[in-house]
C-alpha atoms as a PDB file:
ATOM      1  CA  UNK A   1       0.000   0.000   0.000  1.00  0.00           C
ATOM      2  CA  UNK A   2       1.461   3.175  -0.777  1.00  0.00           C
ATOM      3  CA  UNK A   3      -0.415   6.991  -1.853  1.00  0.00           C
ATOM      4  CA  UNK A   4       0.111  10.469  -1.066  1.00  0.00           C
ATOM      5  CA  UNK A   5      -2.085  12.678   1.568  1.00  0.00           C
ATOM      6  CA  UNK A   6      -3.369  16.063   0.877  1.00  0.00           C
ATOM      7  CA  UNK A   7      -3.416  18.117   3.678  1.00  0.00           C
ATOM      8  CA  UNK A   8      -7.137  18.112   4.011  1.00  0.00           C
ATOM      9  CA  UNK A   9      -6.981  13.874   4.234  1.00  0.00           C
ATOM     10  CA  UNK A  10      -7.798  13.525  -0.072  1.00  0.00           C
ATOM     11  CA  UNK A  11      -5.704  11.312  -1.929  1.00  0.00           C
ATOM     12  CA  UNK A  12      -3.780  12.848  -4.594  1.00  0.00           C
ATOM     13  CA  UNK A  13      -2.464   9.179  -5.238  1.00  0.00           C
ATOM     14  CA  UNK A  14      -2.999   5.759  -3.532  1.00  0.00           C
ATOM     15  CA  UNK A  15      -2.402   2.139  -3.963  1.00  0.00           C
ATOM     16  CA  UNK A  16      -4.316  -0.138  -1.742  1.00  0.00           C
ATOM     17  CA  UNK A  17      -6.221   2.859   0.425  1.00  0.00           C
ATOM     18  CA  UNK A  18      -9.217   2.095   1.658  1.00  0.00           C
ATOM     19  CA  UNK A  19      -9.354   5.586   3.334  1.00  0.00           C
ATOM     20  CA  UNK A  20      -7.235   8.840   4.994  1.00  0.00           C
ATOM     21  CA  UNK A  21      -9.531  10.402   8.204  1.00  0.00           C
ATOM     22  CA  UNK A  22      -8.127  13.467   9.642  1.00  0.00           C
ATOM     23  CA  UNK A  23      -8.382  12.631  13.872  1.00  0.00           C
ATOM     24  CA  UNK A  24      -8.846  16.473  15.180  1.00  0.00           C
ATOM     25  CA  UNK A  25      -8.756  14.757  18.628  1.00  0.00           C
ATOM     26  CA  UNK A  26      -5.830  13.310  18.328  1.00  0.00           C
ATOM     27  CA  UNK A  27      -4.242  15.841  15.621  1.00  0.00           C
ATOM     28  CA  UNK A  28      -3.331  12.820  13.361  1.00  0.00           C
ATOM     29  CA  UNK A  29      -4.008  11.042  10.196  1.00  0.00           C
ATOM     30  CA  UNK A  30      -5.846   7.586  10.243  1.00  0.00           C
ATOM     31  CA  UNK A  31      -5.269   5.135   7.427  1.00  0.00           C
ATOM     32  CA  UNK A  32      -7.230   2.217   6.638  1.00  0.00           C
ATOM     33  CA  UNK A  33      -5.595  -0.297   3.993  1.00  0.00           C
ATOM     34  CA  UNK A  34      -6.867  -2.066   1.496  1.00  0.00           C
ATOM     35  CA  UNK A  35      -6.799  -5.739   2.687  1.00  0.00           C
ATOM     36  CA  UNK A  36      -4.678  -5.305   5.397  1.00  0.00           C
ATOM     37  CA  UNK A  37      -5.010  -5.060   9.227  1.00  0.00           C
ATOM     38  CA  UNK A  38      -1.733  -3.157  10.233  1.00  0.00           C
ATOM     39  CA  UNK A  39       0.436  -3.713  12.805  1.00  0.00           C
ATOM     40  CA  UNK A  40       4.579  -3.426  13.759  1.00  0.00           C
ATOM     41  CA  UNK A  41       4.803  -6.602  12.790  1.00  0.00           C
ATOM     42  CA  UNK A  42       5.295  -7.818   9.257  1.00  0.00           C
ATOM     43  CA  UNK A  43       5.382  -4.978   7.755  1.00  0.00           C
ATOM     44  CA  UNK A  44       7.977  -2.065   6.747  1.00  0.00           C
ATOM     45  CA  UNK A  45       6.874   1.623   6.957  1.00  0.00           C
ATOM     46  CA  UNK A  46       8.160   4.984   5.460  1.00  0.00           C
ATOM     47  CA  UNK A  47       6.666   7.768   5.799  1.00  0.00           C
ATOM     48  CA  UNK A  48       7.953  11.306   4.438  1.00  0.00           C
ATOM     49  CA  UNK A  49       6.536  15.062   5.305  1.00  0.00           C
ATOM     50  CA  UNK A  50       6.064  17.199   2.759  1.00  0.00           C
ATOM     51  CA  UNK A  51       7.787  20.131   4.287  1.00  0.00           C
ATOM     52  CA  UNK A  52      11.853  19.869   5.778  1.00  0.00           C
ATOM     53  CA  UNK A  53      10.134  22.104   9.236  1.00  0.00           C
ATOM     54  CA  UNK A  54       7.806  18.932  10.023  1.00  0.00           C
ATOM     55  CA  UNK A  55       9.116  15.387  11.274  1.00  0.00           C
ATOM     56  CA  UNK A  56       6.444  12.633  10.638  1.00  0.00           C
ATOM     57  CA  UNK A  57       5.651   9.576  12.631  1.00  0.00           C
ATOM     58  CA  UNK A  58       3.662   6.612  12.463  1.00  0.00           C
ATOM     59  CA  UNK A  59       1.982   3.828  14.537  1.00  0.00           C
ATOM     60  CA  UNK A  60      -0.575   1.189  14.343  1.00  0.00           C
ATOM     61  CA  UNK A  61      -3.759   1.488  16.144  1.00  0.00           C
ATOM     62  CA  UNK A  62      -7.129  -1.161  15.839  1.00  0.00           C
ATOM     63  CA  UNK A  63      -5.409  -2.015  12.659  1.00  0.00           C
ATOM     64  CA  UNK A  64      -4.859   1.058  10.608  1.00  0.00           C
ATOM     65  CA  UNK A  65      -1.713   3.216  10.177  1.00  0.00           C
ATOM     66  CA  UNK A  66      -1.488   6.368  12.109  1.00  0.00           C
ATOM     67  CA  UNK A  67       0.829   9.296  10.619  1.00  0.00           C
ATOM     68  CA  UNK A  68       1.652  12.199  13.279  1.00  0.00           C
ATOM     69  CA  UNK A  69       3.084  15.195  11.070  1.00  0.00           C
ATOM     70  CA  UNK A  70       4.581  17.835  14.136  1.00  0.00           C
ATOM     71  CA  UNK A  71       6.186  20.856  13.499  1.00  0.00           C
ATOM     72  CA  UNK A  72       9.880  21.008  14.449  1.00  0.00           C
ATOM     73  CA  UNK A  73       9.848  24.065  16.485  1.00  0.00           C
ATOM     74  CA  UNK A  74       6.114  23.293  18.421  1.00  0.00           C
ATOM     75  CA  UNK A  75       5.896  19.722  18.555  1.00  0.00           C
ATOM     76  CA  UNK A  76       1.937  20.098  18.029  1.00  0.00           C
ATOM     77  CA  UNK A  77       0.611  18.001  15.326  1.00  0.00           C
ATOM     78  CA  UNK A  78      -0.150  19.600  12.254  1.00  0.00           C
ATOM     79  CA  UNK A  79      -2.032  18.975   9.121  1.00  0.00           C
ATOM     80  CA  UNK A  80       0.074  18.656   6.005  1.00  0.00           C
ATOM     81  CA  UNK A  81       0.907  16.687   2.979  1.00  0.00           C
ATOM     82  CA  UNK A  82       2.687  13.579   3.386  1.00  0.00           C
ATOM     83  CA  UNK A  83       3.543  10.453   1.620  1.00  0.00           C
ATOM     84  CA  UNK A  84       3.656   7.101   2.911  1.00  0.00           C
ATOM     85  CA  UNK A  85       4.811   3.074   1.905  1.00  0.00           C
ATOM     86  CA  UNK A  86       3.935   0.094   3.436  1.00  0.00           C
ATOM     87  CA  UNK A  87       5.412  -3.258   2.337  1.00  0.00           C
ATOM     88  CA  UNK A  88       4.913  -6.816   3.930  1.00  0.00           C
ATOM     89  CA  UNK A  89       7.514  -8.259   4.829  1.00  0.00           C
ATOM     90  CA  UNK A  90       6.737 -12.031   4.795  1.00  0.00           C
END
């Protein structure tokens, strides 16, 4: 599964997305994949910002992907273009 995230949670390109969900609670992106119920485990992850002045970060959670995009200088999450991979591993 692979696509990239518009800042406003549209795809402007996805493989294997089921759907993006912007989390206002939680100031994060939530990813549900075609087929797959993500974890750690099996799988290998890259995510990328879309900006140098925001780190991204990712988890699993009730398996979908979660991307965290914070701001270098606030640490508050942030909504922003991204791009993501995931590839299994087995």
């Amino acid at each position: 599964a692979m696509g990239q995230v518009n800042a406003d949670s549209s795809m402007g390109q996805s493989y294997n997305v089921d759907s993006v969900t912007w989390d206002s609670a939680g100031r994060r992106y939530v990813i549900r994949l075609t087929g797959i119920t993500y974890t750690h485990n099996g799988y290998v992850t890259m995510v990328t910002a879309g900006y140098s002045n925001y780190t991204a970060t990712y988890a699993a959670e009730s398996g979908n992907l979660v991307v965290s995009l914070r701001n270098t200088s606030t640490a508050v999450g942030q909504q922003d273009h991204f791009s993501f991979m995931v590839l299994q591993t087995s």
